[in-house]
C-alpha atoms as a PDB file:
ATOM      1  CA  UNK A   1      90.900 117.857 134.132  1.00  0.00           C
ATOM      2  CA  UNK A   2      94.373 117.644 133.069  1.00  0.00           C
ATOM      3  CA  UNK A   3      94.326 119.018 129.622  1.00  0.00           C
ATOM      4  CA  UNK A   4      97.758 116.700 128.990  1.00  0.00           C
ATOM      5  CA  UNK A   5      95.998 113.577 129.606  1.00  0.00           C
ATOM      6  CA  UNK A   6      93.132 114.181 127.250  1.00  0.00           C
ATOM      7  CA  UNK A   7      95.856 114.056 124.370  1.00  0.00           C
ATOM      8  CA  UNK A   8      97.963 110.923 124.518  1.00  0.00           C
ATOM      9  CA  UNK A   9      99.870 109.015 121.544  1.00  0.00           C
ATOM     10  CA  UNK A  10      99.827 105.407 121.357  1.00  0.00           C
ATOM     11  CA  UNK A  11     103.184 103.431 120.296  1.00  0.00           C
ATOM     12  CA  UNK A  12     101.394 100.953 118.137  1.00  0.00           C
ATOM     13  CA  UNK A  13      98.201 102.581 117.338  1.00  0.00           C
ATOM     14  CA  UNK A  14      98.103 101.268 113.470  1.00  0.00           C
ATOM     15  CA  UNK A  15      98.868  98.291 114.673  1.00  0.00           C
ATOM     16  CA  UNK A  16      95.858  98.308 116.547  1.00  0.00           C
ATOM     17  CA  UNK A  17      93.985  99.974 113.820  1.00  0.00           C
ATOM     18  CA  UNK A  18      94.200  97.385 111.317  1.00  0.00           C
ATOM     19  CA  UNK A  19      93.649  94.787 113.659  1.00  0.00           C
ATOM     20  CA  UNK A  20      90.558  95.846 114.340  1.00  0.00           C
ATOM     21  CA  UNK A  21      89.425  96.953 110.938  1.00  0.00           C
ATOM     22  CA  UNK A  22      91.795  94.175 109.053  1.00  0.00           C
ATOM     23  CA  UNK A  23      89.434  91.278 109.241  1.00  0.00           C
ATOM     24  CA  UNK A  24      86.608  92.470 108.082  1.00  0.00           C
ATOM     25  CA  UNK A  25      87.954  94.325 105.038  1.00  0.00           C
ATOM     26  CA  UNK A  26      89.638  91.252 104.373  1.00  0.00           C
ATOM     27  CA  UNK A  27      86.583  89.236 104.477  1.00  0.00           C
ATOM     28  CA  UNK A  28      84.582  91.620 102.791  1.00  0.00           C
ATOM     29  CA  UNK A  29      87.034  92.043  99.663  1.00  0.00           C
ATOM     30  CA  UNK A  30      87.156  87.808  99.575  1.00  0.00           C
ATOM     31  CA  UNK A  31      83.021  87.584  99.661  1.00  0.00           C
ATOM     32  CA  UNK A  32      83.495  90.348  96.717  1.00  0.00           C
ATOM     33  CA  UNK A  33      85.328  88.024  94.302  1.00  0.00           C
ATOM     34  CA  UNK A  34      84.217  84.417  96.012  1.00  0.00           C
ATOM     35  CA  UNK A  35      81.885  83.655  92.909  1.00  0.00           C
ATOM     36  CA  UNK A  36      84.446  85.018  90.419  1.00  0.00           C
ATOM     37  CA  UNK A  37      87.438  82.647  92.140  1.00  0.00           C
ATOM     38  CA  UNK A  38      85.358  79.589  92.237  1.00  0.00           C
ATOM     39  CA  UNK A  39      85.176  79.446  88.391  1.00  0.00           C
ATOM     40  CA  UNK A  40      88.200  80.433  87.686  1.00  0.00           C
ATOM     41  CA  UNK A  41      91.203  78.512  86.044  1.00  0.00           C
ATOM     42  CA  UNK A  42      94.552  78.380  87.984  1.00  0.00           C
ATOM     43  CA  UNK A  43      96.071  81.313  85.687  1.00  0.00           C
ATOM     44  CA  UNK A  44      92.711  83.448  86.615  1.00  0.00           C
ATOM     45  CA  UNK A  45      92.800  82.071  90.109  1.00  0.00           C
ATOM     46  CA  UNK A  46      96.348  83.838  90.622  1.00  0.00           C
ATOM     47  CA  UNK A  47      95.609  87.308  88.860  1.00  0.00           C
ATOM     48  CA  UNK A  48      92.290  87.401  91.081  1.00  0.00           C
ATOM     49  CA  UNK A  49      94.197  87.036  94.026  1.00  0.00           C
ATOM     50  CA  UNK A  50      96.820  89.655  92.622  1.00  0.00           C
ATOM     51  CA  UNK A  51      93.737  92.097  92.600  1.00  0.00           C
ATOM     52  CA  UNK A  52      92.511  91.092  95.928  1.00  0.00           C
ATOM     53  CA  UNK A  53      95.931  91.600  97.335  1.00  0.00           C
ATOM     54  CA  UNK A  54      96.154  95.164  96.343  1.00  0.00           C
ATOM     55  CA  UNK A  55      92.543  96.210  96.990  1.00  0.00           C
ATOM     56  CA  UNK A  56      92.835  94.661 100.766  1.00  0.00           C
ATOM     57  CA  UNK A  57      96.482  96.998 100.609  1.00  0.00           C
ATOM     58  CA  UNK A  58      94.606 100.044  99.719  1.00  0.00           C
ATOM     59  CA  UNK A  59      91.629  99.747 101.489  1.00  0.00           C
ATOM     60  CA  UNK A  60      93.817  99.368 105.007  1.00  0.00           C
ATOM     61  CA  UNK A  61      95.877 101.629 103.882  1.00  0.00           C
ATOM     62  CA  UNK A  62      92.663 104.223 103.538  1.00  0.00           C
ATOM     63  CA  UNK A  63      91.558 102.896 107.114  1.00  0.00           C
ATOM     64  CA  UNK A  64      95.138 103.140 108.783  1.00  0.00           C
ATOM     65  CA  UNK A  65      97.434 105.593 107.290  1.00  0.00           C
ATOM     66  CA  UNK A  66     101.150 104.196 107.571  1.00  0.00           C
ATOM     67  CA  UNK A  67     101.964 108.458 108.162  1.00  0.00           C
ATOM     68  CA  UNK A  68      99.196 108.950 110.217  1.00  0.00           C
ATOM     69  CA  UNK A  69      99.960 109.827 114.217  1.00  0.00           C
ATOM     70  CA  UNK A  70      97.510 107.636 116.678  1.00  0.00           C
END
């Protein structure tokens, strides 16, 4: 076999990362805090989701490396 096409790039491979892995760490990080949002006040409501925000950031970020070659 061709050892060229064994090793290919693809143009939106993050892209493709994260929308394969993006759901579910989404939905994972909101189960994680559901309980915690439901009795929160509107003040609380908007630093959980502050805190959500950036976890779901990082954790994609982990999964799918902006840097990273794909």
């Amino acid at each position: 076999m061709d050892e060229r096409a064994t090793h290919r790039f693809v143009a939106d491979g993050r892209g493709r990362a994260l929308a394969a892995n993006g759901p579910g760490i989404k939905k994972e990080i909101r189960a994680r805090y559901a309980g915690e949002l439901s009795r929160a006040s509107f003040l609380e409501r908007w630093r959980i989701e502050g805190r959500i925000r950036r976890e779901i950031q990082e954790e994609l970020a982990r999964v799918a490396p902006p840097g990273a070659l794909y």
